[in-house]
C-alpha atoms as a PDB file:
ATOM      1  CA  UNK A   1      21.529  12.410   6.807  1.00  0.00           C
ATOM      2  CA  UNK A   2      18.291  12.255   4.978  1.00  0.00           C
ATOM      3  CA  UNK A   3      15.547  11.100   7.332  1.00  0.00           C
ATOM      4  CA  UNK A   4      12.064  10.273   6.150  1.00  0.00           C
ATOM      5  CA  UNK A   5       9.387  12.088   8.203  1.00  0.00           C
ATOM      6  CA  UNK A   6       5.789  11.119   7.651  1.00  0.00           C
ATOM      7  CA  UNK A   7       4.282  14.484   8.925  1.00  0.00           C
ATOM      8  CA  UNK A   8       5.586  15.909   5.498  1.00  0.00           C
ATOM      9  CA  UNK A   9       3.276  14.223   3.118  1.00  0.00           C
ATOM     10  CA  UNK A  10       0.363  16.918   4.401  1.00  0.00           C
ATOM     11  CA  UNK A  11       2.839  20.085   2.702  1.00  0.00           C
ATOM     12  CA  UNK A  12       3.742  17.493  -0.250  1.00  0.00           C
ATOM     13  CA  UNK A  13      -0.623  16.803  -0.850  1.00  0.00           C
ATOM     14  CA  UNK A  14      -0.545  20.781  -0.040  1.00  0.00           C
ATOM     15  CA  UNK A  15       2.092  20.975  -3.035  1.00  0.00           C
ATOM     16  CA  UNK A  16       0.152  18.433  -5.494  1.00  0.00           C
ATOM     17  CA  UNK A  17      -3.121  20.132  -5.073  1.00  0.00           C
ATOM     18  CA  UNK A  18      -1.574  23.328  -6.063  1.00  0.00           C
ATOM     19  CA  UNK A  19      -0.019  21.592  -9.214  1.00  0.00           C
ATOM     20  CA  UNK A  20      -3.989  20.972 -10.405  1.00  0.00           C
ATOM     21  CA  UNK A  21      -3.408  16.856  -9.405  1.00  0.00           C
ATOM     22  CA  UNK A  22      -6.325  14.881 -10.288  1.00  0.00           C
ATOM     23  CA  UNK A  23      -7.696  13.564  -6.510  1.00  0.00           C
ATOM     24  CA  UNK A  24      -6.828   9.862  -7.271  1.00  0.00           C
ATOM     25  CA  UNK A  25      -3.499  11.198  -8.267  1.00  0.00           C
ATOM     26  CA  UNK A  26      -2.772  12.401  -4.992  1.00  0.00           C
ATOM     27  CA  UNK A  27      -4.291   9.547  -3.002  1.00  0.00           C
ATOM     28  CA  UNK A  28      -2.108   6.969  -5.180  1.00  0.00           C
ATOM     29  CA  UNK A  29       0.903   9.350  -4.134  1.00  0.00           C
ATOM     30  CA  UNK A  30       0.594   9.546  -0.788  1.00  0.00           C
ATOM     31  CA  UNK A  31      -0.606   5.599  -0.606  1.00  0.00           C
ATOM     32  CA  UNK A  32       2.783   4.445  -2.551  1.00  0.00           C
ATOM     33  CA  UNK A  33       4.700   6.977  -0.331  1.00  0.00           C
ATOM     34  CA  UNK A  34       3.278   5.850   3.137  1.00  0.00           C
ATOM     35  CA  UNK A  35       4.231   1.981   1.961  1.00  0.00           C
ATOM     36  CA  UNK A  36       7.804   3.170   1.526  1.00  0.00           C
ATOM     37  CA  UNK A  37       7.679   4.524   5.117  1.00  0.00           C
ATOM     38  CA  UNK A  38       6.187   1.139   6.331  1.00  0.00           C
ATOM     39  CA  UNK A  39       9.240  -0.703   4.782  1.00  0.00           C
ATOM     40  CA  UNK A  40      11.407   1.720   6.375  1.00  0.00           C
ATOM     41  CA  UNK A  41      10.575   0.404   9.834  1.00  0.00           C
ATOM     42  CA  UNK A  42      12.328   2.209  12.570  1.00  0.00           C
ATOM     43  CA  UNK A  43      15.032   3.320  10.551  1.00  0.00           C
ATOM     44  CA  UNK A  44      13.435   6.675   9.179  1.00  0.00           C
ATOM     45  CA  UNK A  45      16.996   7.090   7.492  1.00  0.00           C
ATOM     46  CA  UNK A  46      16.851   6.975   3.321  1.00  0.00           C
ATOM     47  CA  UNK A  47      20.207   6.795   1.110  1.00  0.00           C
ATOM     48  CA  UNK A  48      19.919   5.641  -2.240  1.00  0.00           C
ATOM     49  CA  UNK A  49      21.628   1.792  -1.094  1.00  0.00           C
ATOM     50  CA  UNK A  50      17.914   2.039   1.022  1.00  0.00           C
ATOM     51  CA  UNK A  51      15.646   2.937  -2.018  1.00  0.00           C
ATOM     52  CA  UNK A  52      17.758   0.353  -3.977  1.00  0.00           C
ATOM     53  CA  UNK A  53      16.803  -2.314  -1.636  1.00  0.00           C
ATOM     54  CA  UNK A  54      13.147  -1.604  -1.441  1.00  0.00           C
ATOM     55  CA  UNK A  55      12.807  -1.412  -5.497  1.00  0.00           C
ATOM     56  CA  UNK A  56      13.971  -5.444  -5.073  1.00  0.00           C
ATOM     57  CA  UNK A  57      11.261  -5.511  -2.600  1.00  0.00           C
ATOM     58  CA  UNK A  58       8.907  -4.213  -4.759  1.00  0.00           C
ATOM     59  CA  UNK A  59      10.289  -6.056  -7.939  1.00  0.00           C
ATOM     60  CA  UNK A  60       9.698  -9.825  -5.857  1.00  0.00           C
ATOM     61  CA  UNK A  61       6.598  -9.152  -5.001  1.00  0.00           C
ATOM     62  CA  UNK A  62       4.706  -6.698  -7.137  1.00  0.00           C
ATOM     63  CA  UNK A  63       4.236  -6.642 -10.853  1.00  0.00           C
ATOM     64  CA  UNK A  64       6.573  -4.804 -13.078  1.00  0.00           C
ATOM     65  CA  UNK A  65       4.305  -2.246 -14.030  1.00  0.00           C
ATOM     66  CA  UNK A  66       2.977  -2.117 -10.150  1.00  0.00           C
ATOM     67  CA  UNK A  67       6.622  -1.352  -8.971  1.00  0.00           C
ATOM     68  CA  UNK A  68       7.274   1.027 -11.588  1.00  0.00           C
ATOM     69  CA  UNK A  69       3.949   3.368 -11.335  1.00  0.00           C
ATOM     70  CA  UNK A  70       5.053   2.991  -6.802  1.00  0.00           C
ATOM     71  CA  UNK A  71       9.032   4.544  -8.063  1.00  0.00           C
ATOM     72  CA  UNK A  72       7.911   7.066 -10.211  1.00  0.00           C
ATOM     73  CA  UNK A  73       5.565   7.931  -7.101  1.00  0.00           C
ATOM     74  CA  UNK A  74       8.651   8.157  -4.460  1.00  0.00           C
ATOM     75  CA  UNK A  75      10.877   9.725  -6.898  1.00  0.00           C
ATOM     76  CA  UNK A  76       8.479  12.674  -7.315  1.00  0.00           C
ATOM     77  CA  UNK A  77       8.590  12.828  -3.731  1.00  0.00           C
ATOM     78  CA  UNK A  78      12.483  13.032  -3.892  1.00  0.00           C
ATOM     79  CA  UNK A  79      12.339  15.528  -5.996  1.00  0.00           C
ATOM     80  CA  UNK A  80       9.907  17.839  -3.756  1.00  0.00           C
ATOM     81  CA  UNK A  81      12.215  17.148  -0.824  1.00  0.00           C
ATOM     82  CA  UNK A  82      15.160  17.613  -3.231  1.00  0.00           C
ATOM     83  CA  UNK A  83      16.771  14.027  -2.628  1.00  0.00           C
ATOM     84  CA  UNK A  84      17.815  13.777  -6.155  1.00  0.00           C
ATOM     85  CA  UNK A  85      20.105  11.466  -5.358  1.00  0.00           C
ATOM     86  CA  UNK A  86      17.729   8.975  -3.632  1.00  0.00           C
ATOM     87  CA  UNK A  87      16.129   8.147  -7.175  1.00  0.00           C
ATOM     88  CA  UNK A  88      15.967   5.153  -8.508  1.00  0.00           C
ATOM     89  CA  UNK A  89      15.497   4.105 -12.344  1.00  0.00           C
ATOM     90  CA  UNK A  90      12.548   1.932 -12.986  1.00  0.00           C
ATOM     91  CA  UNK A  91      12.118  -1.647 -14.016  1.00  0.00           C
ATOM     92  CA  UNK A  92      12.438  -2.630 -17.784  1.00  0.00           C
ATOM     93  CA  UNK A  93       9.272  -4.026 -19.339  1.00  0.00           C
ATOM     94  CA  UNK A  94       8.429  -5.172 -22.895  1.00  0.00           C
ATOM     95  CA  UNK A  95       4.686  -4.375 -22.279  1.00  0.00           C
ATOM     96  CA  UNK A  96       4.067  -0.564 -22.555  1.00  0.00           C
ATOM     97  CA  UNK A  97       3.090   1.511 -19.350  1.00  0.00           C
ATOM     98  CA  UNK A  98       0.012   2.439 -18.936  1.00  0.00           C
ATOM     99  CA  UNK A  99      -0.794   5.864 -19.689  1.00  0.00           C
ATOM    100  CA  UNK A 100      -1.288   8.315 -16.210  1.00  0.00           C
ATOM    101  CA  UNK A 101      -4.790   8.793 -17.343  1.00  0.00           C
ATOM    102  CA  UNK A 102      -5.301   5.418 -17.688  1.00  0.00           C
ATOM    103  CA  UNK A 103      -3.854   4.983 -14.405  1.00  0.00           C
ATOM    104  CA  UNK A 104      -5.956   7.197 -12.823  1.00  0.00           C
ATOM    105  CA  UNK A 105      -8.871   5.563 -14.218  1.00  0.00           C
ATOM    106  CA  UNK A 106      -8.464   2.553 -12.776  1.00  0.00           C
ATOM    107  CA  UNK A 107      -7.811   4.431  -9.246  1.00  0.00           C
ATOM    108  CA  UNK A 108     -10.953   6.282  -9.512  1.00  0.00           C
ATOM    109  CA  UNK A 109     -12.991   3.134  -9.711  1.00  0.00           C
ATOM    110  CA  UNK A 110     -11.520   1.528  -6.972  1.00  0.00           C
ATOM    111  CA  UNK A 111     -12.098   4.342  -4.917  1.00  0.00           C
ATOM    112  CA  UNK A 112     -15.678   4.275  -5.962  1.00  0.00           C
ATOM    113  CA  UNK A 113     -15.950   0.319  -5.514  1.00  0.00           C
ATOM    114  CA  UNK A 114     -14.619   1.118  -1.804  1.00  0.00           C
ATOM    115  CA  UNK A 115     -17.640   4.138  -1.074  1.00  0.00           C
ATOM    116  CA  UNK A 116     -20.152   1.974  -2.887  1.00  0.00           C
ATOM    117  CA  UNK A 117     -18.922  -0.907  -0.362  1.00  0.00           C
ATOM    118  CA  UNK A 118     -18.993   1.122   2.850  1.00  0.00           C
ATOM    119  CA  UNK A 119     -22.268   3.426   1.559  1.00  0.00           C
ATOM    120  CA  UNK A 120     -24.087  -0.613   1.860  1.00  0.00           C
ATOM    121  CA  UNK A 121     -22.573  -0.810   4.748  1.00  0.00           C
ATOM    122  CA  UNK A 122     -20.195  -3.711   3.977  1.00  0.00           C
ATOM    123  CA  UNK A 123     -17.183  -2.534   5.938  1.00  0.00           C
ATOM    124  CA  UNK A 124     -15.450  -5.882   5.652  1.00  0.00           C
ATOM    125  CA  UNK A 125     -15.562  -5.493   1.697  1.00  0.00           C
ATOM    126  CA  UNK A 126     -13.996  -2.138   2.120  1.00  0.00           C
ATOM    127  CA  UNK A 127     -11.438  -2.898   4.192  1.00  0.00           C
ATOM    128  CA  UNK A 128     -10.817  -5.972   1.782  1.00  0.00           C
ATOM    129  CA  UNK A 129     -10.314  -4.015  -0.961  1.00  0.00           C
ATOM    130  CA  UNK A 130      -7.701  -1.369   0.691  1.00  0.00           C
ATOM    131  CA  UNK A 131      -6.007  -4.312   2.116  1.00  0.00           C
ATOM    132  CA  UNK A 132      -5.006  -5.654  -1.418  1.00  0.00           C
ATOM    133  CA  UNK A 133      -4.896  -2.694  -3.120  1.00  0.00           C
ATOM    134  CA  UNK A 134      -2.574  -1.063  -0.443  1.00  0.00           C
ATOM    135  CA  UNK A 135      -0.272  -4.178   0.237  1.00  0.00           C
ATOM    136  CA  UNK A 136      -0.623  -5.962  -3.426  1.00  0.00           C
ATOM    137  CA  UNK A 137      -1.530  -9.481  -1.715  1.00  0.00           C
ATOM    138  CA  UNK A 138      -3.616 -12.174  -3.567  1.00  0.00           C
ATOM    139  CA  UNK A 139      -7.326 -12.756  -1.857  1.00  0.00           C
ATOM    140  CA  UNK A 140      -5.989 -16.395  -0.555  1.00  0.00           C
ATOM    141  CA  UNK A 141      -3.114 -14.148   1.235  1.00  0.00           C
ATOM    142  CA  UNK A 142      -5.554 -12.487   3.219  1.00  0.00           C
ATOM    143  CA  UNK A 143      -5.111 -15.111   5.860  1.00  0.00           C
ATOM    144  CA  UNK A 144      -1.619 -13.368   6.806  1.00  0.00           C
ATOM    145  CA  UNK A 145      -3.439 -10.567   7.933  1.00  0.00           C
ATOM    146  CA  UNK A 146      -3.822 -11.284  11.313  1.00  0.00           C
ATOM    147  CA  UNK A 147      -4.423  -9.065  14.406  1.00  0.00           C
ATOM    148  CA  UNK A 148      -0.534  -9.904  15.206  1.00  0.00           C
ATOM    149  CA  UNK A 149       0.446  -8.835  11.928  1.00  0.00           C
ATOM    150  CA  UNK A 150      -1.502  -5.302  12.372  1.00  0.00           C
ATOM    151  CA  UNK A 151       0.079  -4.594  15.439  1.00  0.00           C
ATOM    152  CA  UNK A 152       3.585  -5.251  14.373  1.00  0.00           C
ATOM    153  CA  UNK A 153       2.935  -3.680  11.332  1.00  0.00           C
ATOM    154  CA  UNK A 154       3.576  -6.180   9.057  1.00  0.00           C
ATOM    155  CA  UNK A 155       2.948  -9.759   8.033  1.00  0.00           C
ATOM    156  CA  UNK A 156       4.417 -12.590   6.572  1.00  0.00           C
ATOM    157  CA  UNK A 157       3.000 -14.599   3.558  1.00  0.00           C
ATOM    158  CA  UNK A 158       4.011 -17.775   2.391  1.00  0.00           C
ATOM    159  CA  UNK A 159       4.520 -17.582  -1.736  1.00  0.00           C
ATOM    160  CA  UNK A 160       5.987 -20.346  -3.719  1.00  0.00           C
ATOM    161  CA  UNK A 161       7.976 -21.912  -0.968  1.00  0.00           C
ATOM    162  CA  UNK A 162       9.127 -18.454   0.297  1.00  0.00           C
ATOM    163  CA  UNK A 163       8.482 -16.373   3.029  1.00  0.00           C
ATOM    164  CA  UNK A 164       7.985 -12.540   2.270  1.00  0.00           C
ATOM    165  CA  UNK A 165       7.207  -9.511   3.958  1.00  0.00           C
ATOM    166  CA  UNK A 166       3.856  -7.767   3.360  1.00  0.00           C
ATOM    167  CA  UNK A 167       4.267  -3.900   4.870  1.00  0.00           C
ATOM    168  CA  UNK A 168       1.341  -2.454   5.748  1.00  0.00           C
ATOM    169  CA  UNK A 169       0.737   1.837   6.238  1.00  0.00           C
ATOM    170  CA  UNK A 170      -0.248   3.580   9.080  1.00  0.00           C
ATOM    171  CA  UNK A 171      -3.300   4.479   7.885  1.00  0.00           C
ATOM    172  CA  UNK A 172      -4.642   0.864   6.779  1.00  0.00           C
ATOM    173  CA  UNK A 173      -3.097  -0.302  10.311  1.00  0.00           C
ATOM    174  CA  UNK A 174      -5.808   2.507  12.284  1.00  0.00           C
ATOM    175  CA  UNK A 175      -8.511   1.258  10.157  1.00  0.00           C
ATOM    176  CA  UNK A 176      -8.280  -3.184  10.583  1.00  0.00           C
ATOM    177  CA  UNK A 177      -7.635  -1.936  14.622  1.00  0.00           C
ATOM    178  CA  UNK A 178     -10.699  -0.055  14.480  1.00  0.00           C
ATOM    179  CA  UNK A 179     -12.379  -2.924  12.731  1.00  0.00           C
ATOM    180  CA  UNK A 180     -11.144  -5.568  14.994  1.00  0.00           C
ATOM    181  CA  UNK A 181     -12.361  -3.562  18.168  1.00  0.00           C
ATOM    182  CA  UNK A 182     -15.776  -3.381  16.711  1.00  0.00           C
ATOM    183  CA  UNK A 183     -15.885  -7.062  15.621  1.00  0.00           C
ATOM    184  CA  UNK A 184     -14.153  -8.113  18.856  1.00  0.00           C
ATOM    185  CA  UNK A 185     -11.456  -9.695  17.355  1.00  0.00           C
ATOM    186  CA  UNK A 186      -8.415 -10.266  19.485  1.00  0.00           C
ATOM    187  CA  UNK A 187      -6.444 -12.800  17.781  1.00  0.00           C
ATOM    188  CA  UNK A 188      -5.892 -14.078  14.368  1.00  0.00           C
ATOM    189  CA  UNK A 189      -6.979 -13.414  10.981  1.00  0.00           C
ATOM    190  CA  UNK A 190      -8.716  -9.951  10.659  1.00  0.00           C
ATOM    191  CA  UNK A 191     -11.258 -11.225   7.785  1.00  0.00           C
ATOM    192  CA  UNK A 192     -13.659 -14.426   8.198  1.00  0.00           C
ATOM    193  CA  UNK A 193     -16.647 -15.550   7.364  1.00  0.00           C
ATOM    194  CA  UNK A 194     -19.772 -15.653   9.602  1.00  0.00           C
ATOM    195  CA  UNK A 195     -18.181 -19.142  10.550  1.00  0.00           C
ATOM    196  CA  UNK A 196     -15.190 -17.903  11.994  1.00  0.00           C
ATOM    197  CA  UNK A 197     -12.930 -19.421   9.102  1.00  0.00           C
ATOM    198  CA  UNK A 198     -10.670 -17.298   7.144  1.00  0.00           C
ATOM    199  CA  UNK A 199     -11.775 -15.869   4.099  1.00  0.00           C
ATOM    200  CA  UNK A 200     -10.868 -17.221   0.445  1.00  0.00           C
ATOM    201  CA  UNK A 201     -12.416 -16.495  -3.096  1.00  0.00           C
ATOM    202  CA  UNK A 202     -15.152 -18.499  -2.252  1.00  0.00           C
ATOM    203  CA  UNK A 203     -16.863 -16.681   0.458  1.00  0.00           C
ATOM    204  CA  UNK A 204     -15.782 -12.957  -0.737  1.00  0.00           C
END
């Protein structure tokens, strides 16, 4: 039985740092990892029927070359722990992939829009930004994020007549707590304005 153990991701970030990783490389590791452990739930078991289900997961609700770049990031991890078998093939796209440099890129200027954020001390921004990136919600889903939803662990987001499920990682869980015992925010949506409303693209 192959059971999935958060504590190992610090000898895996051990192991990428030795293979020279770039430090956004790592991060988006670990980050795609730690949402496949939130999906998990309870069940800390993986087989292969498992990863199968989450890549549907991942293919209704994040874009093709989103779900893709979060495989190739869990299958790596396979491969470390020597699940072979766990892997999954990726999604077939017409548009090309982007490169990993370009990749990489694109994470180090998040990461830097998320210190610039926090070094202005807008904390809400911040926490904004990890929200989305680490969940892949739209701004106007932002709504679902509700104290509730941080304490179960997940949230649920009305999309096109649908309900879905929106994970959300231990890490991004400590951080909205943290926030919403500083703001005093017991119930509801995490983010609002100075009204008390949720946010939207208007006031962001």
């Amino acid at each position: 039985m192959r059971l999935f153990y958060i504590e190992e991701l610090e000898h895996y970030k051990t192991y990428l740092v030795e293979l020279e990783k770039g430090k956004a490389t790592i991060e988006k590791y670990l980050r795609d990892i730690r949402t496949f452990h939130a999906w998990l739930g309870e069940n800390l078991e993986v087989t292969k029927e498992r990863v199968i289900a989450y890549k549907n997961y991942l293919k209704e609700n994040y874009k093709v070359t989103s779900t893709n770049s979060m495989l190739v990031a869990l299958n790596r991890y396979f491969q470390y722990l020597g699940w072979t078998e766990c892997s999954v093939k990726g999604l077939r796209s017409q548009q090309q992939m982007f490169s990993p440099e370009s990749r990489e890129l694109k994470q180090q200027e998040y990461e830097k829009l998320v210190s610039t954020a926090r070094q202005k001390k807008k904390e809400q921004l911040a926490l904004i930004m990890e929200t989305i990136a680490g969940t892949g919600i739209r701004i106007s889903e932002l709504v679902y994020i509700t104290v509730e939803a941080v304490t179960q662990g997940k949230a649920e987001a009305a999309c096109k007549g649908k309900w879905r499920q929106i994970y959300l990682t231990r890490e991004l869980r400590k951080r909205l707590m943290k926030y919403c015992k500083q703001k005093s925010i017991k119930t509801g949506p995490v983010f609002c304005s100075g009204k008390g409303n949720p946010l939207d693209r208007s006031n962001i």
